[in-house]
Protein backbone atom coordinates (compact mmCIF):
# COMPACT_ATOMS: atom_id res chain seq x y z
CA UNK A 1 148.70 -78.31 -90.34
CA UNK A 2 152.63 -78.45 -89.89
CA UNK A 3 154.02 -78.59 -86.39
CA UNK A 4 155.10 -75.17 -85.52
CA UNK A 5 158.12 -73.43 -84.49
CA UNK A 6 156.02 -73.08 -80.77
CA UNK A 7 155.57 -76.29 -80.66
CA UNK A 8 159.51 -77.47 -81.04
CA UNK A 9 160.53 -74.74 -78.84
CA UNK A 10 158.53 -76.35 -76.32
CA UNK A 11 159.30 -79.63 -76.58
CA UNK A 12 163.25 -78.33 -77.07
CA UNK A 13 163.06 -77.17 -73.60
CA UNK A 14 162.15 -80.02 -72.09
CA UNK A 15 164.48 -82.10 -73.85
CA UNK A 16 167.35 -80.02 -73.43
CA UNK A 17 167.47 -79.86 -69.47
CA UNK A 18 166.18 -76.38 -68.94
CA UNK A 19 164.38 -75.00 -65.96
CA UNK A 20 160.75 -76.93 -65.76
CA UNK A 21 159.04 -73.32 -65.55
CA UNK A 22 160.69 -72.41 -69.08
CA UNK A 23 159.05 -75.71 -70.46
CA UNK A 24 155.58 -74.94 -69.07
CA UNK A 25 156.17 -71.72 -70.48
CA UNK A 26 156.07 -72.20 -73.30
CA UNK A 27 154.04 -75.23 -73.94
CA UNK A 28 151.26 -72.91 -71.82
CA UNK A 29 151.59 -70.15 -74.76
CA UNK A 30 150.90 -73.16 -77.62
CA UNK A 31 147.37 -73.25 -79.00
CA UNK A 32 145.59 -75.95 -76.37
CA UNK A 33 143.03 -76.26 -78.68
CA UNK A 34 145.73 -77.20 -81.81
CA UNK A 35 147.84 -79.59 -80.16
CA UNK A 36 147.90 -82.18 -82.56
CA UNK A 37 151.12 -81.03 -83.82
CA UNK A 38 152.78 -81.02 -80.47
CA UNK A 39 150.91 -84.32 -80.07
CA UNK A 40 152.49 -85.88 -83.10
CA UNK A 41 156.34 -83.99 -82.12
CA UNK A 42 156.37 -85.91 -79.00
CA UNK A 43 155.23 -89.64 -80.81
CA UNK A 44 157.85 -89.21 -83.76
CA UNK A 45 160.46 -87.91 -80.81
CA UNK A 46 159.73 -91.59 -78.63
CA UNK A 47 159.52 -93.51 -81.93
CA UNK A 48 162.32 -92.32 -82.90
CA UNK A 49 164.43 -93.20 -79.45
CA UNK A 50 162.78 -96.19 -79.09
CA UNK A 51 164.39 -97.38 -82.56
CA UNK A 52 167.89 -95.63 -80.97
CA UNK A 53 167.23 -97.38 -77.57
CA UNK A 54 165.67 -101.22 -78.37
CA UNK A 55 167.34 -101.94 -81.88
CA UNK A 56 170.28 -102.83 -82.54
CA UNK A 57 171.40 -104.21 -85.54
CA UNK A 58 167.72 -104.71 -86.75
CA UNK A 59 167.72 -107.13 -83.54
CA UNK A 60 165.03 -105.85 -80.63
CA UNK A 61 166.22 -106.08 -77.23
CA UNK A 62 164.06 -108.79 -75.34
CA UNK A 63 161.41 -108.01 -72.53
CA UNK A 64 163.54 -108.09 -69.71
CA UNK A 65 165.76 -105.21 -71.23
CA UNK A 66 162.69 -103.03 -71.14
CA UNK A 67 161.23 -103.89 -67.96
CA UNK A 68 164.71 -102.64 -66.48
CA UNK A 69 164.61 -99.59 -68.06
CA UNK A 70 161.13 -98.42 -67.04
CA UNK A 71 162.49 -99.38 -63.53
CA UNK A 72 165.44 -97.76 -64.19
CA UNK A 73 163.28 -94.15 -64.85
CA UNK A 74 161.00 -95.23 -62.02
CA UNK A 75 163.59 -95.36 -59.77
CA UNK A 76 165.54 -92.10 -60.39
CA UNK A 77 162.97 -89.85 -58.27
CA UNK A 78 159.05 -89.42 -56.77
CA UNK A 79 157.96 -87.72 -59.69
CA UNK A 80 158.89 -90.57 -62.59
CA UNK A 81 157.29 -93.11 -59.93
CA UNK A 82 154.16 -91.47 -59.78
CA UNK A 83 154.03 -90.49 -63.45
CA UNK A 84 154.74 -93.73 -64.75
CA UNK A 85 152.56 -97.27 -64.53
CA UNK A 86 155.48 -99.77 -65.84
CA UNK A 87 152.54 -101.78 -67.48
CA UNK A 88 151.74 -98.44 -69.30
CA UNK A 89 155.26 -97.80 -69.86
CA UNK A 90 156.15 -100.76 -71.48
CA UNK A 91 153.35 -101.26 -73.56
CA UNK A 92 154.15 -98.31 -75.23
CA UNK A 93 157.49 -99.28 -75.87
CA UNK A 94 156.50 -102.30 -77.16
CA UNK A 95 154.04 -100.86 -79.46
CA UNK A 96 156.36 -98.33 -80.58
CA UNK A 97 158.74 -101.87 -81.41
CA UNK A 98 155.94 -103.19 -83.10
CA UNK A 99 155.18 -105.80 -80.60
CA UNK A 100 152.16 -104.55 -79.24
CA UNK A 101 149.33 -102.75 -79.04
CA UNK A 102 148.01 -99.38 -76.99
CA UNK A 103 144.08 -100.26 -77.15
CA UNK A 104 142.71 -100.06 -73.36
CA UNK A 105 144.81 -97.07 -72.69
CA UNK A 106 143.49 -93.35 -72.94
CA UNK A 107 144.84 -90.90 -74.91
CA UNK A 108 146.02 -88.74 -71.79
CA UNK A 109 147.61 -91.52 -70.09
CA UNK A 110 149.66 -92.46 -73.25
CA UNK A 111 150.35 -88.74 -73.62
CA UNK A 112 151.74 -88.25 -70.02
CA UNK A 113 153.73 -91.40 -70.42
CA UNK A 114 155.18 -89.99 -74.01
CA UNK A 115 156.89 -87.28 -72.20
CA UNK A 116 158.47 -89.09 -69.53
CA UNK A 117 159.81 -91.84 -71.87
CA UNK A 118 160.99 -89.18 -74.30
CA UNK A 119 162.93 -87.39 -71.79
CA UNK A 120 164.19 -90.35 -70.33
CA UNK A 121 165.02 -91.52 -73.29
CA UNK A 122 166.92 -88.28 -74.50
CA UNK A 123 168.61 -88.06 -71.05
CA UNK A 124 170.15 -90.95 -71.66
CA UNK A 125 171.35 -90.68 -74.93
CA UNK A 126 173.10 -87.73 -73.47
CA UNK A 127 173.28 -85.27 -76.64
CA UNK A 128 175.05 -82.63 -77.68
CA UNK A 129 173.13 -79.54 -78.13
CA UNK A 130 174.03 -79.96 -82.01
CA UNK A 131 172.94 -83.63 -81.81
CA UNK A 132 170.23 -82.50 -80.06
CA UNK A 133 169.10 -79.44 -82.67
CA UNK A 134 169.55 -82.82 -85.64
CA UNK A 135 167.06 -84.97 -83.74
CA UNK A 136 164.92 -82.29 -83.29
CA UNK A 137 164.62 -81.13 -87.33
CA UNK A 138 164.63 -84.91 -88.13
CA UNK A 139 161.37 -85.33 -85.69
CA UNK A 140 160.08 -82.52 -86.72
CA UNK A 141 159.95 -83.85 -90.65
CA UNK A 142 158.64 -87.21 -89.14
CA UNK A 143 155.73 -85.46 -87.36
CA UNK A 144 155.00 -83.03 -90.54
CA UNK A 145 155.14 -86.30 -92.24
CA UNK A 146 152.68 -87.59 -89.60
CA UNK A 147 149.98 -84.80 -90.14
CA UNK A 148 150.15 -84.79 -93.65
């Protein structure tokens, strides 16, 4: 099953800044018991900014550059410090660099820290809405791709 137009809106809201309440909103309204699209929207969306973020020039950035950004998003309030385990966080990362693996961490816990990353991740790369509206079509063929 494709992701659906629900499912981007959703995300979209988080991504683009708006009011918390519009993003639980709407990703209240989705189908809880279909979220395997949304599921695969949010792990093309941190793949995808983890290539943006860690790569450069088909070089990835070393350790050290990513245990300063999960302190980095830590640090900038109580709700990323509680949300995020920087052992979590940079596994992740790692795996999504191909240097490592998630086993040993639940699918909720990678989940949570998906979202975090991801709009971390997007907040930094500061986009334009149009920007913005391109990643999200281009994640949303990557996650299609995903399911298919």
């Amino acid at each position: 099953m494709p992701v659906t137009d629900e499912q981007v809106a959703a995300l979209y809201a988080q991504l683009a800044g708006r009011p918390p309440e519009e993003h639980l909103r709407l990703f209240n309204e989705l189908d809880q018991n279909d979220n395997v699209g949304y599921a695969a929207l949010l792990a093309a969306g941190l793949f995808e900014t983890i290539q943006r973020r860690f790569v450069k020039d088909g070089e990835i950035a070393d350790r050290s550059e990513i245990i300063q950004f999960v302190a980095q998003v830590r640090a900038r309030g109580n709700e990323s410090l509680e949300a995020i385990n920087p052992g979590v966080a940079e596994q992740i990362i790692l795996h999504a660099l191909g240097k490592g693996s998630l086993s040993g961490i639940d699918d909720q816990t990678v989940l949570g820290h998906q979202i975090v990353l991801l709009s971390a991740l997007v907040g930094r790369a500061n986009y334009s809405e149009a920007e913005l509206n391109d990643f999200m079509a281009q994640i949303r063929a990557d996650a299609d791709e995903i399911l298919e």
